[in-house]
Protein backbone atom coordinates (compact mmCIF):
# COMPACT_ATOMS: atom_id res chain seq x y z
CA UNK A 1 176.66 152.52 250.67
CA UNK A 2 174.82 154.70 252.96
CA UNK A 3 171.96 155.24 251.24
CA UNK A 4 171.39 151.31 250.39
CA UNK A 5 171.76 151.35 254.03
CA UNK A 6 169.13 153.85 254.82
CA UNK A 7 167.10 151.98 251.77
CA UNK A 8 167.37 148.50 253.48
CA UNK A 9 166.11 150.16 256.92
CA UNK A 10 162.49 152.23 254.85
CA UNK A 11 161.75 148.85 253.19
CA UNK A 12 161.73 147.16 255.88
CA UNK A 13 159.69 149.50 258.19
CA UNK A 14 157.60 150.18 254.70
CA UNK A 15 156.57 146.45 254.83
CA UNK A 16 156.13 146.66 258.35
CA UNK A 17 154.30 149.30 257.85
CA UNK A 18 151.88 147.96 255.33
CA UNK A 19 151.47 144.71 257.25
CA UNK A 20 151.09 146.43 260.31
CA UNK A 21 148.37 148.32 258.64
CA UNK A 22 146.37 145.42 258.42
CA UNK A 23 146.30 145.24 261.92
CA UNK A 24 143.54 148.09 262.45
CA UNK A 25 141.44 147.39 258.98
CA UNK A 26 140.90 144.22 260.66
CA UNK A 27 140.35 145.33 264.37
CA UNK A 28 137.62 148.16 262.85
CA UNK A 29 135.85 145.58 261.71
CA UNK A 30 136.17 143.15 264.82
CA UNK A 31 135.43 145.29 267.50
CA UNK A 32 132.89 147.52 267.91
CA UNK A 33 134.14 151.21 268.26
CA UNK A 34 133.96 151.62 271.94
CA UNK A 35 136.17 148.55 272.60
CA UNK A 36 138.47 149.92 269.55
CA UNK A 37 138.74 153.19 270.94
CA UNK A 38 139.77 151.69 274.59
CA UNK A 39 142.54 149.24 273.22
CA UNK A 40 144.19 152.58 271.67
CA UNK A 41 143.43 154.82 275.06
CA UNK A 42 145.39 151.62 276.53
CA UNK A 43 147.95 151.71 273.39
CA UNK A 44 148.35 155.32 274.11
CA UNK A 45 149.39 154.99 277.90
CA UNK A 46 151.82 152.53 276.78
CA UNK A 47 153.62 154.72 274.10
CA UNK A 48 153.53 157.69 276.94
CA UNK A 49 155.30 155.66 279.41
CA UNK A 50 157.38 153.76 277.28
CA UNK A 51 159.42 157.03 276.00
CA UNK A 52 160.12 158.08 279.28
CA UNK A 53 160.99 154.76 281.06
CA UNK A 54 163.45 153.86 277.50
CA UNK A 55 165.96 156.25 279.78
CA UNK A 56 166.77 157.32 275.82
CA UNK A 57 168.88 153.83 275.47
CA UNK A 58 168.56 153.70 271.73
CA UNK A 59 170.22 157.07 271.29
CA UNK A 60 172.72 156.55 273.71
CA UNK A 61 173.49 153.16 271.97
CA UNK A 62 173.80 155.33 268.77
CA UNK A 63 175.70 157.71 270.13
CA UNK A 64 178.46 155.71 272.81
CA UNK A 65 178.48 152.74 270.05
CA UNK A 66 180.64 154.09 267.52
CA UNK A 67 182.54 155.79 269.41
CA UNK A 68 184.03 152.74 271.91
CA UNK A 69 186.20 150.31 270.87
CA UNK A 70 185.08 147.08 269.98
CA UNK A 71 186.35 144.88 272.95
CA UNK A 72 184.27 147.63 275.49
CA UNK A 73 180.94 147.68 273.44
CA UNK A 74 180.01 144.33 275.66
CA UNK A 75 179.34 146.79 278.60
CA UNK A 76 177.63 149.34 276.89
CA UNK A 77 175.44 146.21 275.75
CA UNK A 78 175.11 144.79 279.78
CA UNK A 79 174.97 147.96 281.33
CA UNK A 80 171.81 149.04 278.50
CA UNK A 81 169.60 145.88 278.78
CA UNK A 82 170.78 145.90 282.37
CA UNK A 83 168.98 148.94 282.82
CA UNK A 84 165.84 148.35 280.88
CA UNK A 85 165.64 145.20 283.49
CA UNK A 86 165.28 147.68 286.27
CA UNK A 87 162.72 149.90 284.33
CA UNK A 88 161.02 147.00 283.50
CA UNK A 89 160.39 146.30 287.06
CA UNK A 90 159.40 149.41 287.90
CA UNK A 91 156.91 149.85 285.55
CA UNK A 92 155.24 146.47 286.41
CA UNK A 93 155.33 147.57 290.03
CA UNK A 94 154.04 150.68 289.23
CA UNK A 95 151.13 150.04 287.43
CA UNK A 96 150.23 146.62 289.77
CA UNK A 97 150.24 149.09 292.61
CA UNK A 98 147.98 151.43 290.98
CA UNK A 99 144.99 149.09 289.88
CA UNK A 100 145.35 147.83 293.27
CA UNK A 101 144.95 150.80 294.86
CA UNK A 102 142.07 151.65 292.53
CA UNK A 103 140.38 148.15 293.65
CA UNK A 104 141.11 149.46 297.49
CA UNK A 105 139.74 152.50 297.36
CA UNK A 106 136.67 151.45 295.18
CA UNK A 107 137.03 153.80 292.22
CA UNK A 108 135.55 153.20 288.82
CA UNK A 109 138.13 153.65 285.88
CA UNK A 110 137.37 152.39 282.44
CA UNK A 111 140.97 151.32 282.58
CA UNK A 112 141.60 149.89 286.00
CA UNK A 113 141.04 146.20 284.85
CA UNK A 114 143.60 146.41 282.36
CA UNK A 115 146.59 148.14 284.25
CA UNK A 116 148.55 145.46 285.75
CA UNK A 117 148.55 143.22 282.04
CA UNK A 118 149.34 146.66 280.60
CA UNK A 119 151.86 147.22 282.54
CA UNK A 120 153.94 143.48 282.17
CA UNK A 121 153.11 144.70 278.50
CA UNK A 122 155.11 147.59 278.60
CA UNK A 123 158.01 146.32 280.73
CA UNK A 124 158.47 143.60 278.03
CA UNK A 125 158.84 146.14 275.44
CA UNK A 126 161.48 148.02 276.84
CA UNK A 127 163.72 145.19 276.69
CA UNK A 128 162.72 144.95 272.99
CA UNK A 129 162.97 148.97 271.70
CA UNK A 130 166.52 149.49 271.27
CA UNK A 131 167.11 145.58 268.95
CA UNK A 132 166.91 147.09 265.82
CA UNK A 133 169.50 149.83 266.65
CA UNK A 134 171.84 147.11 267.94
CA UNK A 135 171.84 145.54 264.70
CA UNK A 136 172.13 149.01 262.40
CA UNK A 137 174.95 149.76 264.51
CA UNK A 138 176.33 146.61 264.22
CA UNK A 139 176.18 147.18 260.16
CA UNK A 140 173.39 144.66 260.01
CA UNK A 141 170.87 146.62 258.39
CA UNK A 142 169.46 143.78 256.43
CA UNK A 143 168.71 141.84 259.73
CA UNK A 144 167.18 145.11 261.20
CA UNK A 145 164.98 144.77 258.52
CA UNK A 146 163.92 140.79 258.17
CA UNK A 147 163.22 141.55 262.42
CA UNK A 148 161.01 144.87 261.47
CA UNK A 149 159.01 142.29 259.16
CA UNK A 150 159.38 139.28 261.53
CA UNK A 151 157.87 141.50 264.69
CA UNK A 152 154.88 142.71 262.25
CA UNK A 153 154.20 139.31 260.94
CA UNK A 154 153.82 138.37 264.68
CA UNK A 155 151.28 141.10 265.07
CA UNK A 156 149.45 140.52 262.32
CA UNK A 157 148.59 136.95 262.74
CA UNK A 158 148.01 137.11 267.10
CA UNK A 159 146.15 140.74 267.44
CA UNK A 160 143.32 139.52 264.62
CA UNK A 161 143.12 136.19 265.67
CA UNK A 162 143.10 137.58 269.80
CA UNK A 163 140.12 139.95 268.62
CA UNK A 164 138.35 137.39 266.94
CA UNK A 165 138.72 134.88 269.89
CA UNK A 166 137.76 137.83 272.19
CA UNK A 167 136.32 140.65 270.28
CA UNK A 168 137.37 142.81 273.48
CA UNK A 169 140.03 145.07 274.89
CA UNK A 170 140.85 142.35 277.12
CA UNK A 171 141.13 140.02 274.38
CA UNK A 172 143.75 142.07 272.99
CA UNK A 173 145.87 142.95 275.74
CA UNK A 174 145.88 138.82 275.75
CA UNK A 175 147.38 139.57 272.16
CA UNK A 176 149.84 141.90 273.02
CA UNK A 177 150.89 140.22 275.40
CA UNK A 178 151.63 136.95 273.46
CA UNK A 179 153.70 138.64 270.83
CA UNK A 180 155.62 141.11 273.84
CA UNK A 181 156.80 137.72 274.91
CA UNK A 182 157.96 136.07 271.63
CA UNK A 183 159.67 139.18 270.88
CA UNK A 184 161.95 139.43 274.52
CA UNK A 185 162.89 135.87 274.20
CA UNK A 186 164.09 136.72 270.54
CA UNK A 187 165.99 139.61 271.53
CA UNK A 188 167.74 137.45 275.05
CA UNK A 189 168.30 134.70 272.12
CA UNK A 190 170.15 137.32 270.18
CA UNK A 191 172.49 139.19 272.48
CA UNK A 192 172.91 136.68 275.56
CA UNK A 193 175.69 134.79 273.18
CA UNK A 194 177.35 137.48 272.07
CA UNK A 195 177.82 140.33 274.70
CA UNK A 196 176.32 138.70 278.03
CA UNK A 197 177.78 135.35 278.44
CA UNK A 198 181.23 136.19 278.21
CA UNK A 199 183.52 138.27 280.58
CA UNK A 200 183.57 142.55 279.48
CA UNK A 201 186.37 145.11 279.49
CA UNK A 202 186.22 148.23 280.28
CA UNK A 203 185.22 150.71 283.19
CA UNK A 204 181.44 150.79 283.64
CA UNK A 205 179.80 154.57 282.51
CA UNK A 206 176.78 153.86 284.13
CA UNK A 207 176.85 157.80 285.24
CA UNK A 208 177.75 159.10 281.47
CA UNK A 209 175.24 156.89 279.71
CA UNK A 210 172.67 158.25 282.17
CA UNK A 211 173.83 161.91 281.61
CA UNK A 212 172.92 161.31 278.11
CA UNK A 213 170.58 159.51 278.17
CA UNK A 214 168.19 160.74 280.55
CA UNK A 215 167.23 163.62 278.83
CA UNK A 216 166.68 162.17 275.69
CA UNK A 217 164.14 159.77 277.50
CA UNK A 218 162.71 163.15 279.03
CA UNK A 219 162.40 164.97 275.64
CA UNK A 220 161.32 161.36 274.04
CA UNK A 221 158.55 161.95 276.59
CA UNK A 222 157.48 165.40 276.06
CA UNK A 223 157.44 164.79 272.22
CA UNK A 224 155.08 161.83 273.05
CA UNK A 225 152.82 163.77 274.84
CA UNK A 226 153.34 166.81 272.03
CA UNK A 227 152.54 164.96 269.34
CA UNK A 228 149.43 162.94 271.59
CA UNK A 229 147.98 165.71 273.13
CA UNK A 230 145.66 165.84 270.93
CA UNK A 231 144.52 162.73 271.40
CA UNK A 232 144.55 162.89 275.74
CA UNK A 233 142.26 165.89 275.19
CA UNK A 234 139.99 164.07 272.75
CA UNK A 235 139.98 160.88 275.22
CA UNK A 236 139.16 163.34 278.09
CA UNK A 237 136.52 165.17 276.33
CA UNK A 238 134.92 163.04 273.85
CA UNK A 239 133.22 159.43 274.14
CA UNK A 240 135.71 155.91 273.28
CA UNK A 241 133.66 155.97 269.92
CA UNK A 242 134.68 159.48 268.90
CA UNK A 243 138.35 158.60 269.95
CA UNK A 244 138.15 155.70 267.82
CA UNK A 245 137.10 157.72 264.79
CA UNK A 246 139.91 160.30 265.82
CA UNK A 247 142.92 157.62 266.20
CA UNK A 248 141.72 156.55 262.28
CA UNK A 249 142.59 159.62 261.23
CA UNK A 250 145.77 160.60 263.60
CA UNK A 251 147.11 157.33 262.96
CA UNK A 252 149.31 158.40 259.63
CA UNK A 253 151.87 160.79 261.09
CA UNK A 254 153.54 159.22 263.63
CA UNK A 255 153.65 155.74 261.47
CA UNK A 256 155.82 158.00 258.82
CA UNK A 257 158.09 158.50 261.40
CA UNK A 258 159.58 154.90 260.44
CA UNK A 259 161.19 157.02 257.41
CA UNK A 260 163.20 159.28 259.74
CA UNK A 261 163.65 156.71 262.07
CA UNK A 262 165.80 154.66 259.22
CA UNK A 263 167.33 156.81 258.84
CA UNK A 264 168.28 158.54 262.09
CA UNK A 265 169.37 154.99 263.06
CA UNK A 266 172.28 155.18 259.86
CA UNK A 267 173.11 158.93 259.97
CA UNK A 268 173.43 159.77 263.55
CA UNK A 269 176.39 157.75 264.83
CA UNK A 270 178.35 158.86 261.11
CA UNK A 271 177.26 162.47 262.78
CA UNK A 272 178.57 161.71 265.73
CA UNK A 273 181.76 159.93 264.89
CA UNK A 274 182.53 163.18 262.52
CA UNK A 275 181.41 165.25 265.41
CA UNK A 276 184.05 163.64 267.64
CA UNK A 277 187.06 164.16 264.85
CA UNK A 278 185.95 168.15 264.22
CA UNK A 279 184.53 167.71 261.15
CA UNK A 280 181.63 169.78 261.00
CA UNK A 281 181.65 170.25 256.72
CA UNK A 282 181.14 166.19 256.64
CA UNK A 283 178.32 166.74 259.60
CA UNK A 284 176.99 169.64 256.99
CA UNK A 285 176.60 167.62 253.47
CA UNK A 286 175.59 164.60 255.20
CA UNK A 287 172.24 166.32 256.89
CA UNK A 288 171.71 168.86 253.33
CA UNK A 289 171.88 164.98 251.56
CA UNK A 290 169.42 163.63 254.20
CA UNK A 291 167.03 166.67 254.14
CA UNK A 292 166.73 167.11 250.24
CA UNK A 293 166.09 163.05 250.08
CA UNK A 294 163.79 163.11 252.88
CA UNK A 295 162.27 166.02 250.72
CA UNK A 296 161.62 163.84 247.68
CA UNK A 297 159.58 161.56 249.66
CA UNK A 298 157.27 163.42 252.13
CA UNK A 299 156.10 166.42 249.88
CA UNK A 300 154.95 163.94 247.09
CA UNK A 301 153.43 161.52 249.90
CA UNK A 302 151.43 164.60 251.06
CA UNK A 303 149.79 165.69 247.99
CA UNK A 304 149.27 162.26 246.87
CA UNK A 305 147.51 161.52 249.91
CA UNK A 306 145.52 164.75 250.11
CA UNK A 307 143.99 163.56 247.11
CA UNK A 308 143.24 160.33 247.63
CA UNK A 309 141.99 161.25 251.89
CA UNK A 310 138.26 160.58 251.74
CA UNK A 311 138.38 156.94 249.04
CA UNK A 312 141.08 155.91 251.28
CA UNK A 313 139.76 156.31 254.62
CA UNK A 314 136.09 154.61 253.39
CA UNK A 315 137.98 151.97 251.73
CA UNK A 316 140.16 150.91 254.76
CA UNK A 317 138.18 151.30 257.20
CA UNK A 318 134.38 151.30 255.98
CA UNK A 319 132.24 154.26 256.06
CA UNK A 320 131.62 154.20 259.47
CA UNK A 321 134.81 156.15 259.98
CA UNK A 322 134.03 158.84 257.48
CA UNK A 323 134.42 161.21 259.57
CA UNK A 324 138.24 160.36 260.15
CA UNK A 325 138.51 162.42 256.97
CA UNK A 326 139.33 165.95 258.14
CA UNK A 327 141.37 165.38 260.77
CA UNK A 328 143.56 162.86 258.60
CA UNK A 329 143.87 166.10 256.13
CA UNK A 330 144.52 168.55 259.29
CA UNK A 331 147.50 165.91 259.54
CA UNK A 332 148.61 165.73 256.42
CA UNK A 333 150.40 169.38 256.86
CA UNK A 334 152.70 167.93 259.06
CA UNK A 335 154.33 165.37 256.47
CA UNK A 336 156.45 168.22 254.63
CA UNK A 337 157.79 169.66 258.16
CA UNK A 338 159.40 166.11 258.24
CA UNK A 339 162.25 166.44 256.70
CA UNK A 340 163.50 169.65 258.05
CA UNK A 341 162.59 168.63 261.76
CA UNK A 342 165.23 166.45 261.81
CA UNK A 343 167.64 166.73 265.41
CA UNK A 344 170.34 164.52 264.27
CA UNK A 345 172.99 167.12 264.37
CA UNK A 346 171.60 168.29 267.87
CA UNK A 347 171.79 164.92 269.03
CA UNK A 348 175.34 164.09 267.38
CA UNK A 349 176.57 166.80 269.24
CA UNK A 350 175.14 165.95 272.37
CA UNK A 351 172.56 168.77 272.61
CA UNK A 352 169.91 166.86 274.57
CA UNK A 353 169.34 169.71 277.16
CA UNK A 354 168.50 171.69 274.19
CA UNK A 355 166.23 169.11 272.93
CA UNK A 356 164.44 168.44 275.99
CA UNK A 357 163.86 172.41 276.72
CA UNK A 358 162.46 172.95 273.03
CA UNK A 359 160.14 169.95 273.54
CA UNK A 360 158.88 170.73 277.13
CA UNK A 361 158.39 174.44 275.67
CA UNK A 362 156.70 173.67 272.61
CA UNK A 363 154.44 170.95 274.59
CA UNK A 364 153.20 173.55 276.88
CA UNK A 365 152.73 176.18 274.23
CA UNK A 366 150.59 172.55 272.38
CA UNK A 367 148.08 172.28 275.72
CA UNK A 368 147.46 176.27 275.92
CA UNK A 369 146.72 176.32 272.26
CA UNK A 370 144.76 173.18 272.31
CA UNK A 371 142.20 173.56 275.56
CA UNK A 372 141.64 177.22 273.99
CA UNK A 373 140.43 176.05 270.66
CA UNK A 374 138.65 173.34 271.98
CA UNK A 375 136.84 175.70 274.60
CA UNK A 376 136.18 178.57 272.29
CA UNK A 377 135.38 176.88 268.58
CA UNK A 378 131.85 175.21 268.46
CA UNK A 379 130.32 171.93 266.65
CA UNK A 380 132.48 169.80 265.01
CA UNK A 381 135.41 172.24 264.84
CA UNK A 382 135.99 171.63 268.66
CA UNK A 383 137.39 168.81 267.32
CA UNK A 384 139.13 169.93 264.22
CA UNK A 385 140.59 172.64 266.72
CA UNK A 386 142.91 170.41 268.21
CA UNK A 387 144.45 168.97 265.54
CA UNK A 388 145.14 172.08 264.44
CA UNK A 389 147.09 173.40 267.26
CA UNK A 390 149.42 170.15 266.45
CA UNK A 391 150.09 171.50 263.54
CA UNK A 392 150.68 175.12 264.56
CA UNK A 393 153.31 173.70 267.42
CA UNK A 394 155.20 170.87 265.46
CA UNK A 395 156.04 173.72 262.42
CA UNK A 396 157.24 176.34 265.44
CA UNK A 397 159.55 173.62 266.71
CA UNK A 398 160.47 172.72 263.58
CA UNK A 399 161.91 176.52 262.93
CA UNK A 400 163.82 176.54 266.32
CA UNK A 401 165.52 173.02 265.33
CA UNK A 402 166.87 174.47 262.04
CA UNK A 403 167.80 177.86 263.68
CA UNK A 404 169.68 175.60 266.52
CA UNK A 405 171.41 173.37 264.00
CA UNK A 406 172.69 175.96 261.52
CA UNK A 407 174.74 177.81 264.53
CA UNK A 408 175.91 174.15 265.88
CA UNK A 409 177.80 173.65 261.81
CA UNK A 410 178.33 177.22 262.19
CA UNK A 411 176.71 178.24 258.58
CA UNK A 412 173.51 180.56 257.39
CA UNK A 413 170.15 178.92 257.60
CA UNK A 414 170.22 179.67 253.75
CA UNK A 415 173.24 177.51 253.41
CA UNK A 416 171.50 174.40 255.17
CA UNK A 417 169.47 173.00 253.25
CA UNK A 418 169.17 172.77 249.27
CA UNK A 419 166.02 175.49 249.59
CA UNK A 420 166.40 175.38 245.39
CA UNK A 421 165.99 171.82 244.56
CA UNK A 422 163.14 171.85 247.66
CA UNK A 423 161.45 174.56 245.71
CA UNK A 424 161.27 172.55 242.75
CA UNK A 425 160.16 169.07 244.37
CA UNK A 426 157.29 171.21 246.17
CA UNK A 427 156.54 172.76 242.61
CA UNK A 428 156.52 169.48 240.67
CA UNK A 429 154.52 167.47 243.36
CA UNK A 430 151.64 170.38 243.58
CA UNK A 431 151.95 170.09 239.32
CA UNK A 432 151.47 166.02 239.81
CA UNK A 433 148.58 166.40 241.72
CA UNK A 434 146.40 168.78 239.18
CA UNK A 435 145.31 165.78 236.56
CA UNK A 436 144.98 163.51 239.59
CA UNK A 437 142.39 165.79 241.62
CA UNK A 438 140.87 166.18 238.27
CA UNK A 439 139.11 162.43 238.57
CA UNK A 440 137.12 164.01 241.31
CA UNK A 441 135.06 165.53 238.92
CA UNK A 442 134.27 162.57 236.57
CA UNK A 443 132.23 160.69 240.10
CA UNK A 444 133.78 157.52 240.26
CA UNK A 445 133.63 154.70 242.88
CA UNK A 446 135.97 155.19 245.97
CA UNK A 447 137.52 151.92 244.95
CA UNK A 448 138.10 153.02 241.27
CA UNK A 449 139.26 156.68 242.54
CA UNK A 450 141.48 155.70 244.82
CA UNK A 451 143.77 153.19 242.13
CA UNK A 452 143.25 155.43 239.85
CA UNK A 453 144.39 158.67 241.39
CA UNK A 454 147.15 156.77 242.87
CA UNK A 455 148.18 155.46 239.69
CA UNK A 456 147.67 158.78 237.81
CA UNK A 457 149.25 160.82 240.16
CA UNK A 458 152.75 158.66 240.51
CA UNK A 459 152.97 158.49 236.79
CA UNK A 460 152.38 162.20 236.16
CA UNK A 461 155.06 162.94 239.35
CA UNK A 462 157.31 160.69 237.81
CA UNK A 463 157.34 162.11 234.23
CA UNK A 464 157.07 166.07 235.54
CA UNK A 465 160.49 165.22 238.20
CA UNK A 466 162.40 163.89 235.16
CA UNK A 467 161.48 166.93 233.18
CA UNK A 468 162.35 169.59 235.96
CA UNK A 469 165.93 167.39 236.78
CA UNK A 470 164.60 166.73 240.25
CA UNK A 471 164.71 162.49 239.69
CA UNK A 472 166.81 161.20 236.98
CA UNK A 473 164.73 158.12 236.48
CA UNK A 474 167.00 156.98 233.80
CA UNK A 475 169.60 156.59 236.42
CA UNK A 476 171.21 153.29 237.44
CA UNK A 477 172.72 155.08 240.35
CA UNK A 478 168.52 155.86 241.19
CA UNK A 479 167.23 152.64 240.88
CA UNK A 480 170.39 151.18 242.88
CA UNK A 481 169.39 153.53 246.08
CA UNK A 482 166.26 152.92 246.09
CA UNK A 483 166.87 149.01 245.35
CA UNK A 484 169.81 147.98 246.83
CA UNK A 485 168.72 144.36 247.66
């Protein structure tokens, strides 16, 4: 049940994902780089203050949820949205006040046009972040998933249509602004019936939902700037077109975060509910169950992609951003530190303090590291340099996170995770890609080397994971998780 939960929850972001996909392919070939790479300096602000300004509601709504009774969840529910209101204010104020004072003061910004719009942008979204966990939590995972798709339908059909209307950044903060909209009134349609309109019970915990929730916002925050600082140093060092060449190839990490993220949003509260009784040996299988499946996904995903890097890149997004190549490589080392990166038992337990010093630490070890490569390599690897130190930083947090969760179930690090069966999905993906890389040599079209490594390389990982007993693909029980429509 659990895992056709957690199934449900990657389709849907999967198909999200793909249709959400679309979204640049077109946009590359709407808008001419500069304008591309100013909409994502633009999307990039957004995301930063987003994390912060969330106050970590989604996590607190995972972790206070299961835990209350269900005649007092119609506070939590008030007193969440109530506070995104506020934030949402705030931000709108915030960034109004700043383009004005910009205007006042006469200063040139490439940005100063679009702040206020941005900033009605973002304070729409908060009230929209934290849906999808409402409806996992309230064992609607199917609905979590037909909104996913619903929200990146939306996307798909405004942004293009905005750009080709307006083939601007302005243009498509019209967009976003369109679909922010639609969405809010969605989510107000949603839980206005069913937790505002009526009378609540229960003491408000205003202070205890802050308690826990502020520092997730605050490590939410400084793992939004960890994993973008990469990207603020490119946008403060490098033209809009080089950024938009960059963002091509940063772009694939942080979308595979919708795998976790399904995740997280099924496992955590079952952590924290067992957390609650004392059961720390339920906490224990659950996360060596979520690792070694997590496992089976991202190490195959990061060969295969390896492989298929440079047709894929030309393919999706012409030739003109070629040169997205490396750095989407560089990137692709992160994918296997996915699964073992995972803070659910942390935040189960109610570690965020933890959480929030690891992440502030790593983020300033990520600028040192960062501004010294890029100061001290030459040529292109300046900006290969950066990337790197991403790399380097995300892999050292991901050690402390392990080290921090083992003493939390009180085990070895060698009994947390099933470092065997890992072993053998690393061994068997590495295998899989050997007659896949081999088409390299024959000098085929990107088109006809991209289906047909892709093809090549999921049959030969299928057949090589039945053989070494990592997949059972003769499995009902298989087919059921990962189909359990």
């Amino acid at each position: 049940m659990l895992a056709r939960k957690v199934a449900v929850l990657i389709y849907g972001r999967a198909i999200a994902f793909g249709l959400s996909l679309a979204i640049p392919i077109a946009l590359t070939r709407l808008l001419i780089r500069d304008e591309y790479g100013t909409y994502q300096q633009l999307v990039l602000v957004y995301v930063s203050i987003q994390a912060l300004l969330l106050l970590g509601t989604p996590q607190s709504l995972q972790y206070f949820f299961p835990r209350m009774e269900a005649a007092e969840r119609p506070q939590l529910i008030r007193q969440t949205w109530g506070l995104l209101g506020l934030a949402s204010l705030f931000v709108i104020l915030l960034f109004g006040a700043a383009q004005g004072m910009l205007e006042v003061w006469e200063l040139s910004h490439p940005l100063k046009q679009y702040l206020l719009l941005l900033g009605v942008y973002t304070g729409l979204m908060l009230l929209v972040t934290p849906f999808q966990n409402l409806l996992v939590l309230e064992d609607r995972a199917k609905a979590a998933m037909w909104t996913m798709i619903g929200f990146s339908l939306l996307d798909l059909v405004v942004l293009p249509l905005a750009a080709w209307l307006n083939p601007s950044a302005m243009g498509m903060i019209h967009g976003i602004l369109i679909t922010a909209t639609i969405k809010v009134l969605t989510v107000l349609a949603y839980i206005f019936p069913r937790y505002l309109r009526h009378g609540v019970s229960g003491a408000a915990f205003m202070r205890e939902q802050l308690a826990y929730g502020i520092p997730v916002g605050l490590t939410a925050l400084v793992y939004v700037i960890n994993l973008n600082i990469d990207k603020y140093l490119v946008g403060i060092f490098f033209s809009t077109t080089i950024f938009a060449v960059y963002y091509i190839g940063s772009l694939w990490f942080p979308i595979f975060g919708w795998i976790t993220q399904s995740a997280a949003q099924v496992v955590t509260p079952r952590m924290s509910a067992a957390h609650k009784e004392g059961r720390l040996s339920d906490i224990e299988k659950l996360y060596s169950e979520s690792v070694h499946t997590l496992a089976l996904v991202f190490l195959p995903f990061a060969v295969g992609l390896a492989i298929i890097a440079q047709p894929l890149i030309v393919f999706l997004f012409t030739a003109d951003y070629s040169g997205a190549v490396p750095v989407f490589m560089i990137y692709l080392l992160l994918l296997p530190s996915r699964p073992f990166s995972l803070g659910w038992v942390l935040m189960a337990s109610g570690q965020t303090h933890f959480l929030f010093r690891l992440a502030a630490s790593m983020s300033i070890i990520n600028v040192i590291l960062s501004y010294t490569l890029l100061v001290t390599l030459e040529g292109d690897m300046r900006l290969l340099g950066i990337p790197v130190a991403t790399v380097v930083v995300a892999w050292l947090s991901t050690i402390f996170v392990m080290r921090q969760t083992a003493r939390t179930l009180k085990i070895p690090l060698s009994r947390l995770c099933p470092w065997r069966a890992i072993a053998t999905a690393t061994l068997v993906s590495l295998l899989a890609g050997v007659p896949a890389a081999s088409l390299w040599v024959i000098g085929l079209r990107d088109e006809i080397l991209l289906a047909g490594g892709l093809i090549v390389y999921c049959l030969a990982f299928l057949w090589l994971a039945s053989r070494f007993g990592v997949l059972d693909i003769r499995d009902r029980k298989t087919f059921q998780a990962l189909w359990p429509f």
